[in-house]
N, C-alpha and C. Protein backbone atom coordinates (compact mmCIF):
# COMPACT_ATOMS: atom_id res chain seq x y z
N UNK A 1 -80.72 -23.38 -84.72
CA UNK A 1 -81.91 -23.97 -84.13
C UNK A 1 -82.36 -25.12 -85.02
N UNK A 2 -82.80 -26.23 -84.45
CA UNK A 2 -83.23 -27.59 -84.70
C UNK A 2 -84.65 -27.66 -84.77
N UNK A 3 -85.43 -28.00 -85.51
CA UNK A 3 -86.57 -28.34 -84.73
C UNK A 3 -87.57 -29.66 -85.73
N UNK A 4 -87.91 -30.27 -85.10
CA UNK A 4 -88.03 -31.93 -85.52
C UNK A 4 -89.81 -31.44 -85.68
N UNK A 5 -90.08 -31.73 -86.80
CA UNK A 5 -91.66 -31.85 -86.38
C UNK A 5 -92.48 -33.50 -86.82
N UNK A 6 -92.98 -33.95 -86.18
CA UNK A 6 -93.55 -35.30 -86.70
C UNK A 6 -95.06 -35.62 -86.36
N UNK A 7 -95.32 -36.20 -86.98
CA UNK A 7 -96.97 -36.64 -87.01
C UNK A 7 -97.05 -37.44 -86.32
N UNK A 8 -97.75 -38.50 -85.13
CA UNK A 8 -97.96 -39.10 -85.00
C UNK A 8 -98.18 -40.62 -85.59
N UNK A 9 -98.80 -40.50 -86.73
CA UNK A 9 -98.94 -41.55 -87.59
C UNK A 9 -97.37 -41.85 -88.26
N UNK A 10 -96.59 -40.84 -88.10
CA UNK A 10 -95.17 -41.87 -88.34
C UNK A 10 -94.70 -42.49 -87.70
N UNK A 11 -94.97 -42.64 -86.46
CA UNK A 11 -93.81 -42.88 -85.21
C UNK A 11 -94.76 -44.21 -84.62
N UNK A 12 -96.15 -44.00 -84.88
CA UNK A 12 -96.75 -45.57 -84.62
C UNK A 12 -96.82 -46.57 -85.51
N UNK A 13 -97.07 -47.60 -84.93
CA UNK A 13 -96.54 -49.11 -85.64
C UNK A 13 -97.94 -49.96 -85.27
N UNK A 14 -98.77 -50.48 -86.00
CA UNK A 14 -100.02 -50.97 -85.69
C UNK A 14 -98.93 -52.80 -85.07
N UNK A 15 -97.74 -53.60 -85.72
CA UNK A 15 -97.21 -54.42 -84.96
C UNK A 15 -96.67 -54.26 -83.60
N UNK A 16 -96.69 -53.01 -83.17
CA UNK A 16 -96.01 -53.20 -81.60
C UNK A 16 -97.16 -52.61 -80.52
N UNK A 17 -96.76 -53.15 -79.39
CA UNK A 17 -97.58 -52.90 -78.16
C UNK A 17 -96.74 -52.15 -77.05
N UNK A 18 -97.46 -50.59 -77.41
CA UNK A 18 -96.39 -50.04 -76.86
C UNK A 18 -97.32 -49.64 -75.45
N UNK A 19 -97.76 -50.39 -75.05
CA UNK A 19 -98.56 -50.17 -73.87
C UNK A 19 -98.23 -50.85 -72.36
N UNK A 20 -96.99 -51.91 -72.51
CA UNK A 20 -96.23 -52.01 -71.37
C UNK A 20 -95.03 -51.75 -71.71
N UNK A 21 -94.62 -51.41 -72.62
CA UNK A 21 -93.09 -51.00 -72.71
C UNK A 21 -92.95 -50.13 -73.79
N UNK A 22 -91.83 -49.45 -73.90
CA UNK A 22 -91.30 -48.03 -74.61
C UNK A 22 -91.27 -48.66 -75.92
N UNK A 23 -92.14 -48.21 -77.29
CA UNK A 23 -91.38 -48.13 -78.59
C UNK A 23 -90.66 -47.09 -79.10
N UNK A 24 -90.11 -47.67 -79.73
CA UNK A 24 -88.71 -47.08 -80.57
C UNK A 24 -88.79 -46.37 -82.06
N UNK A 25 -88.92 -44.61 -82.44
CA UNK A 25 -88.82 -44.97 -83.75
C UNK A 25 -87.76 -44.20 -84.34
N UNK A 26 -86.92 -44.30 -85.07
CA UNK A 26 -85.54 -43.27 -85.63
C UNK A 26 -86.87 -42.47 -86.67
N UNK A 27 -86.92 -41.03 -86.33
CA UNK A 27 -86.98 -40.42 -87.27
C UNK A 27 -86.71 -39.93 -88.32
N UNK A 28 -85.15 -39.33 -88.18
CA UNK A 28 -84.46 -38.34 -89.13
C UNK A 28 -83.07 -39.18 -88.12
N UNK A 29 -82.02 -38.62 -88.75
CA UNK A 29 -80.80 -38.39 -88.64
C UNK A 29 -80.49 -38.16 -87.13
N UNK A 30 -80.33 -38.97 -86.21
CA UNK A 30 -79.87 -38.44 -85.06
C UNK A 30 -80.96 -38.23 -84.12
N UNK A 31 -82.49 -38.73 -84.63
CA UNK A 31 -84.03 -37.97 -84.01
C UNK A 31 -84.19 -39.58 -83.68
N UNK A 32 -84.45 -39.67 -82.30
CA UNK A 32 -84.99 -40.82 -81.96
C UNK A 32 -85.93 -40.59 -81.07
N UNK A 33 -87.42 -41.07 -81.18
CA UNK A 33 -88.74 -40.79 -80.29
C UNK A 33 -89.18 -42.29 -79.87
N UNK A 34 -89.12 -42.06 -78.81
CA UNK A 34 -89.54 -42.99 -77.64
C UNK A 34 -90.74 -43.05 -77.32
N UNK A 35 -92.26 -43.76 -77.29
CA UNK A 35 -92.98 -43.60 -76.70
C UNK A 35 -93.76 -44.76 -75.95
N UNK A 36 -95.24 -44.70 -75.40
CA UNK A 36 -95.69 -45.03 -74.31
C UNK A 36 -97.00 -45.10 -74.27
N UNK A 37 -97.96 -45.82 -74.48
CA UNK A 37 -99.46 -45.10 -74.19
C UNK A 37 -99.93 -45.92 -72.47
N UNK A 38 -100.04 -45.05 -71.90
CA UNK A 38 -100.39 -45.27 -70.36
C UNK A 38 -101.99 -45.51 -70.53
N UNK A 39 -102.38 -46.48 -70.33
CA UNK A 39 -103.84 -46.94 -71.05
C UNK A 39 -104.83 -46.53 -69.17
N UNK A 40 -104.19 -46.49 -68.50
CA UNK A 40 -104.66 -46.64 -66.98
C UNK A 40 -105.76 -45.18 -66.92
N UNK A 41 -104.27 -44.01 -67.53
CA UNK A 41 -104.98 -42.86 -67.55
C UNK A 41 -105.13 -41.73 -68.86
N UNK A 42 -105.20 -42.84 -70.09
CA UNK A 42 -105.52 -42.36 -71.78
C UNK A 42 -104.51 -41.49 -71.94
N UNK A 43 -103.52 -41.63 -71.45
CA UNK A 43 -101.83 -40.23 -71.93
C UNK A 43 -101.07 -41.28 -72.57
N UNK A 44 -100.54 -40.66 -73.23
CA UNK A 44 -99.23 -40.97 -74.34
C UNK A 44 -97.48 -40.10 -73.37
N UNK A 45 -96.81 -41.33 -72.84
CA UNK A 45 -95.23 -40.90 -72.68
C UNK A 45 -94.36 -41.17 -73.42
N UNK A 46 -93.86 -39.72 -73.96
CA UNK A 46 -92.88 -39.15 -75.24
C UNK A 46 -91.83 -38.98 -74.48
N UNK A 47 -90.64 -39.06 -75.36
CA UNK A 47 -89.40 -38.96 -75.41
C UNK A 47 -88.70 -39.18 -76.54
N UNK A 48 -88.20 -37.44 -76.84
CA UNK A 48 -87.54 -37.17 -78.23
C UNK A 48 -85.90 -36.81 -78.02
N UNK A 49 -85.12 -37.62 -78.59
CA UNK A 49 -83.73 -37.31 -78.09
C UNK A 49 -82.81 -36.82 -79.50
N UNK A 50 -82.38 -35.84 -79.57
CA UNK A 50 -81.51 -35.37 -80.79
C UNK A 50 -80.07 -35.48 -80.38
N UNK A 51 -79.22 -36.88 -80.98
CA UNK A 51 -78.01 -37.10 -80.42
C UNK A 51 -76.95 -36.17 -81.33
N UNK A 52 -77.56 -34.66 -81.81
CA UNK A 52 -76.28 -33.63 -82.49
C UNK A 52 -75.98 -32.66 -81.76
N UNK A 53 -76.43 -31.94 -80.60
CA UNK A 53 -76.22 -31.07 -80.30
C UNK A 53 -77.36 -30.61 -79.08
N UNK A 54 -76.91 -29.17 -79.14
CA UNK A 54 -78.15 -28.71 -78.13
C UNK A 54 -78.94 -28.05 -79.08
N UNK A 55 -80.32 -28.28 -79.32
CA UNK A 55 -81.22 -27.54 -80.20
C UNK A 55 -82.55 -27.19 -79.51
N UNK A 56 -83.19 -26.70 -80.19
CA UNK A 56 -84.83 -27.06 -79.55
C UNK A 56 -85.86 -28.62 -80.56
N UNK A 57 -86.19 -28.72 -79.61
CA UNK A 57 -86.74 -30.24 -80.48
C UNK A 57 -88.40 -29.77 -80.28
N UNK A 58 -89.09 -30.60 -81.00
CA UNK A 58 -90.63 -30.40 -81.51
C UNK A 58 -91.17 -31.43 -82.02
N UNK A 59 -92.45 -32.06 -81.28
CA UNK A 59 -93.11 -32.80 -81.96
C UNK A 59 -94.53 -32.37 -82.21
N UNK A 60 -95.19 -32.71 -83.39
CA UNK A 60 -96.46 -32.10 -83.50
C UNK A 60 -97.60 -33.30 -83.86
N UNK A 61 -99.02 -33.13 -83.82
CA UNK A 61 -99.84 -33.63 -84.10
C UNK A 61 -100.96 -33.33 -85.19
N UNK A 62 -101.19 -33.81 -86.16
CA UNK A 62 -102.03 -32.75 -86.82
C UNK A 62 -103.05 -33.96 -87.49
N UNK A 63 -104.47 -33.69 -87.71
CA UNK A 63 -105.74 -34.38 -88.48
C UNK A 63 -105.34 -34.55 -89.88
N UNK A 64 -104.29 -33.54 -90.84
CA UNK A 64 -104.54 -33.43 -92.33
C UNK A 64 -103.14 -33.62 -92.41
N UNK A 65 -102.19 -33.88 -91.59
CA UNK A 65 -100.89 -34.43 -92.44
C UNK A 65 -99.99 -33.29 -92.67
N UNK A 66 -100.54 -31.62 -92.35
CA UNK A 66 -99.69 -30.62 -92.91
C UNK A 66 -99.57 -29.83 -91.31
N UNK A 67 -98.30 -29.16 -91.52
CA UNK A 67 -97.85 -28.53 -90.52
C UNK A 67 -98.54 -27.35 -90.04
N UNK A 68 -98.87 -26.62 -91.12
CA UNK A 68 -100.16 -25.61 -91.00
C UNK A 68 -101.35 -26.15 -90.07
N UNK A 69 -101.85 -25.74 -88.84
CA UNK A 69 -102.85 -26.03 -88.55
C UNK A 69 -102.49 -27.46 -86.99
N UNK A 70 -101.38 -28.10 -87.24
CA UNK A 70 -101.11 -28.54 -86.04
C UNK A 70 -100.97 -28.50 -84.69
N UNK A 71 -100.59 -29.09 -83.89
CA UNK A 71 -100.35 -28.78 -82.79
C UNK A 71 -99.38 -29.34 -81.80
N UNK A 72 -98.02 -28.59 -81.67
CA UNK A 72 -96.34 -29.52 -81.44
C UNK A 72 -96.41 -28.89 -79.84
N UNK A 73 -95.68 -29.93 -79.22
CA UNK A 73 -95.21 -29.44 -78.22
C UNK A 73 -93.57 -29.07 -78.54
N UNK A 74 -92.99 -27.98 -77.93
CA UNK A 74 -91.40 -27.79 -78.28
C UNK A 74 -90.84 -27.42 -77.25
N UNK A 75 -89.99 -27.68 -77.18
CA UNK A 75 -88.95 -27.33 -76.19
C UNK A 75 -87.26 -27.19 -76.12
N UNK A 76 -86.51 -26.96 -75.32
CA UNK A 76 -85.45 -26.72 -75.16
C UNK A 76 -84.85 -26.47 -74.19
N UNK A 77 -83.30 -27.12 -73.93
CA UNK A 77 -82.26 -26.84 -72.38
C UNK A 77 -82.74 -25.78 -71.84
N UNK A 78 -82.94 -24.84 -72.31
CA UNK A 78 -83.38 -23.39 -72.00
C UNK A 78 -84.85 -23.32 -71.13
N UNK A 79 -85.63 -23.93 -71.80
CA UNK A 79 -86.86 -23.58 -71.30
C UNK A 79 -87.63 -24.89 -71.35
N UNK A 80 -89.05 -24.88 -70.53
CA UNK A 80 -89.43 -26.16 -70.22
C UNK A 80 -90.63 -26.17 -71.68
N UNK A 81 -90.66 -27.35 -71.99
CA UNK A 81 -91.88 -27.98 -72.78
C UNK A 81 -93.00 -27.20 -72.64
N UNK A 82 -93.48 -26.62 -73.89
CA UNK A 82 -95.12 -26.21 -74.28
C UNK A 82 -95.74 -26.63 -75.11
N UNK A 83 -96.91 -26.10 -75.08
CA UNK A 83 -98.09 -26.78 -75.75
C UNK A 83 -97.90 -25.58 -76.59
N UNK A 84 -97.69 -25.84 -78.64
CA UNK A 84 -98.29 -24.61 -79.11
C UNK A 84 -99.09 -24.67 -80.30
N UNK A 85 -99.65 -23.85 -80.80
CA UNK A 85 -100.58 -24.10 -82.27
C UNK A 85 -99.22 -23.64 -84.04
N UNK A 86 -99.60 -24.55 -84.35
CA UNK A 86 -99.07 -24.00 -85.80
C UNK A 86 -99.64 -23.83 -86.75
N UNK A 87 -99.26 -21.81 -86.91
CA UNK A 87 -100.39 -21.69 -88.04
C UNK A 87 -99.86 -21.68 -88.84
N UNK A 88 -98.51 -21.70 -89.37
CA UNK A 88 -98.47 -21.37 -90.93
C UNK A 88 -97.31 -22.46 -91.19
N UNK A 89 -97.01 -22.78 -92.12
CA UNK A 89 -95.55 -23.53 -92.62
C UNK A 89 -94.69 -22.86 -92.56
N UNK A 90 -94.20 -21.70 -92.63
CA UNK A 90 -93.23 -20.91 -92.96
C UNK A 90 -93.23 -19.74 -91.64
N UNK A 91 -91.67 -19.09 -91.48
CA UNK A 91 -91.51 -18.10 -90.78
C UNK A 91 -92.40 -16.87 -91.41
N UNK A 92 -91.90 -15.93 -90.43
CA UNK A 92 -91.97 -15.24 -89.29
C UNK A 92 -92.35 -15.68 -88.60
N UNK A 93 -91.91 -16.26 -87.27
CA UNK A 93 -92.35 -17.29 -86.06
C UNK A 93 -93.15 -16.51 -85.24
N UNK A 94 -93.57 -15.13 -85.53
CA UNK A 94 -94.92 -14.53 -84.78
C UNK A 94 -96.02 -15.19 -85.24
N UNK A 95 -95.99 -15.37 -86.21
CA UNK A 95 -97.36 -15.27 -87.38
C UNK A 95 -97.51 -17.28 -87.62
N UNK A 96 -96.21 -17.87 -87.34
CA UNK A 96 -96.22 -19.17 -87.78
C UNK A 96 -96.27 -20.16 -86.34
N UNK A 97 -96.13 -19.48 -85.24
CA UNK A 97 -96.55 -20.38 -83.98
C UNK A 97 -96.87 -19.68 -82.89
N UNK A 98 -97.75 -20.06 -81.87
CA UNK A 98 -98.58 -19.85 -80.94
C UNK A 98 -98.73 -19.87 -80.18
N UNK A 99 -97.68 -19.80 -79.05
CA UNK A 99 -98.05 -20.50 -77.63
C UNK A 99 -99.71 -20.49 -77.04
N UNK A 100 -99.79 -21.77 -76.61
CA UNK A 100 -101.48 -22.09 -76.03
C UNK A 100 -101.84 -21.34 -74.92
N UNK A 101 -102.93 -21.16 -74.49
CA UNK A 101 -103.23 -20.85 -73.17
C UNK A 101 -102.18 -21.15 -72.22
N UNK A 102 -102.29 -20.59 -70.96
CA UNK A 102 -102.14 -21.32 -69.62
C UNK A 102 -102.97 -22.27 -69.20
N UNK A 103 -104.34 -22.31 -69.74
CA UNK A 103 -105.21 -23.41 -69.10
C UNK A 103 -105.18 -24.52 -69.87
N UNK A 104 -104.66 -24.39 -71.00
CA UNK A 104 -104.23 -25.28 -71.70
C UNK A 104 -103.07 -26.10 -72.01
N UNK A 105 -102.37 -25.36 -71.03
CA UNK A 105 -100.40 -26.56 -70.53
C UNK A 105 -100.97 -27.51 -70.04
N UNK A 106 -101.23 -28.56 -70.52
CA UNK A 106 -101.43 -29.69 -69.51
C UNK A 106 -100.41 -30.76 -69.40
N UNK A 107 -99.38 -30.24 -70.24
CA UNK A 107 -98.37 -31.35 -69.97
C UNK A 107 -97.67 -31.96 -68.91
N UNK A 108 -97.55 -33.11 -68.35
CA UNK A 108 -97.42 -33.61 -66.96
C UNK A 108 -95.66 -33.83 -67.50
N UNK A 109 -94.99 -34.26 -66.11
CA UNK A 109 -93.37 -33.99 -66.21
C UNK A 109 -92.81 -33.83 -67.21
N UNK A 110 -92.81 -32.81 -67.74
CA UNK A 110 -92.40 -31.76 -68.62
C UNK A 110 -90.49 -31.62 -68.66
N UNK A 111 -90.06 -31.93 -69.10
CA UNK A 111 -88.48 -31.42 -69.60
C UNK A 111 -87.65 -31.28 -70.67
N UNK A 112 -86.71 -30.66 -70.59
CA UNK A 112 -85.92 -31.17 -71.69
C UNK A 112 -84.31 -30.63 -71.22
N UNK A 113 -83.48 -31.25 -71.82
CA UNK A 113 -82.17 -31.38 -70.74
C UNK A 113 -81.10 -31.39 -71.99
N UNK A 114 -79.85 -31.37 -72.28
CA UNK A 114 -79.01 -31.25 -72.71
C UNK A 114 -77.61 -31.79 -72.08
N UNK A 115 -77.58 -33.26 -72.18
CA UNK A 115 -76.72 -34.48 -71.63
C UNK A 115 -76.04 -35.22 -71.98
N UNK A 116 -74.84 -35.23 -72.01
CA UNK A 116 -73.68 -36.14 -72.72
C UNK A 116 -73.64 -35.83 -74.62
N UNK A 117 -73.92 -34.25 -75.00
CA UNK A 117 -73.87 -34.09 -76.19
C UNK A 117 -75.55 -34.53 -76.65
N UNK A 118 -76.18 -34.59 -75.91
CA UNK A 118 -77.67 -35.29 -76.49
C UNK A 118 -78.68 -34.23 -75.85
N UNK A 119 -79.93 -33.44 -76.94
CA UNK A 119 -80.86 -32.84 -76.34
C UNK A 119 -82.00 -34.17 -75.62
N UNK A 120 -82.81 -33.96 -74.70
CA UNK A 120 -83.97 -35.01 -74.68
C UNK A 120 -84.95 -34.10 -74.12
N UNK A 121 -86.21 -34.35 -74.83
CA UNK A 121 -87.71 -33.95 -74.41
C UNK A 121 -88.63 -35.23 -73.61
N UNK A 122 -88.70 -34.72 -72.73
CA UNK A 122 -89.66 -35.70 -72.53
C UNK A 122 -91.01 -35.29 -71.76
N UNK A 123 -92.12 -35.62 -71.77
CA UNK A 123 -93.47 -35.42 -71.40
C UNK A 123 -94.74 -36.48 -71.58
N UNK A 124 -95.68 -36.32 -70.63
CA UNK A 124 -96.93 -36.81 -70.61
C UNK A 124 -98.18 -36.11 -71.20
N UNK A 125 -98.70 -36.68 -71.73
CA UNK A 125 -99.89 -35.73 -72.21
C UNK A 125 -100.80 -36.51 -72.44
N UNK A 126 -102.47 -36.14 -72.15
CA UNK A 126 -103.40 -36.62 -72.61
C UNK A 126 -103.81 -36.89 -74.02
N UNK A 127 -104.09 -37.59 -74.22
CA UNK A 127 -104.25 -38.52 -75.68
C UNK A 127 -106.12 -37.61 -76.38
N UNK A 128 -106.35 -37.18 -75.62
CA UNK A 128 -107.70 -36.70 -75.66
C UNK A 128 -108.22 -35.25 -74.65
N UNK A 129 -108.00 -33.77 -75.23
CA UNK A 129 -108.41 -32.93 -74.41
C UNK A 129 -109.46 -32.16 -75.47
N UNK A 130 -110.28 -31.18 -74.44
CA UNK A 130 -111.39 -30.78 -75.11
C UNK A 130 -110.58 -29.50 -76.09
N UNK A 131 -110.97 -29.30 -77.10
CA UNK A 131 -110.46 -28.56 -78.58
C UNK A 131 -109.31 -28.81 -79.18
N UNK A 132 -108.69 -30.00 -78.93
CA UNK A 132 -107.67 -30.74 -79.06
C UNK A 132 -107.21 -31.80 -80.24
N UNK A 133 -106.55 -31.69 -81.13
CA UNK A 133 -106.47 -32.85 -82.12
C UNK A 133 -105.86 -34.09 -81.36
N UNK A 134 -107.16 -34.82 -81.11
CA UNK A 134 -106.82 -36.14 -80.64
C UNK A 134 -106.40 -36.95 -81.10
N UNK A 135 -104.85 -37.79 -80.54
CA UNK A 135 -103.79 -38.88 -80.38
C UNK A 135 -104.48 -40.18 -80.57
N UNK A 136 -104.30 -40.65 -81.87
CA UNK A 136 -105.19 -42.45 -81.92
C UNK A 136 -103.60 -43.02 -82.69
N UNK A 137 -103.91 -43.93 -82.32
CA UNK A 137 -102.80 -45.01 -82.79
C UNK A 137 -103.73 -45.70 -83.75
């Protein structure tokens, strides 16, 4: 199992305008995140592609920079994109992540696929929900 976690503040670029077209950022090794801010209706469109294999991929958001306390969406070929909380840095993955509510999936076209040797996530999400660590560029 794979799992990519990133902050937001790495993957934005105060030089690009990623508000009519897709930016580009190589994360790690093979981790390339695509994104989007749809200004019409305040969502951010992600797209995380891991060109090694089939894994589960994960991106997270967090106020303090640490994985403790964030909040990633993850996913995998297997199963569709969620919203979850991260409480701890470290396994036991009972105790270290969270799946959110149901009233709290709000992720709009939700997938993730496993294609030509390449995982890809991709989703919409609001940039701003109520109890939510809110998305600023």
């Amino acid at each position: 199992m794979s799992l990519l976690l990133a902050t937001m503040a790495a993957a934005a670029s105060a030089a690009m305008d990623c508000s009519n077209s897709f930016c580009e950022k190589d994360l790690a090794d093979g981790y390339l995140l695509r994104y989007k801010l749809n200004e019409a209706d305040n969502t951010i469109t992600m797209e995380l592609t891991y060109s090694g294999g089939d894994v589960w991929l994960g991106i997270a958001v967090s106020d303090t920079g640490s994985m403790a306390g964030s909040e990633a969406v993850i996913g995998s070929s297997s199963s569709v994109p969620q919203k979850y909380l991260l409480k701890a840095p470290t396994l036991p993955t009972e105790s270290a992540i969270e799946l959110m509510w149901p009233e709290e999936q709000t992720l709009l076209d939700a997938s993730c696929d496993f294609v030509n040797g390449q995982t890809v996530m991709k989703f919409t999400k609001a940039l701003k929900e109520d109890k939510e660590i809110e998305i600023t560029m």
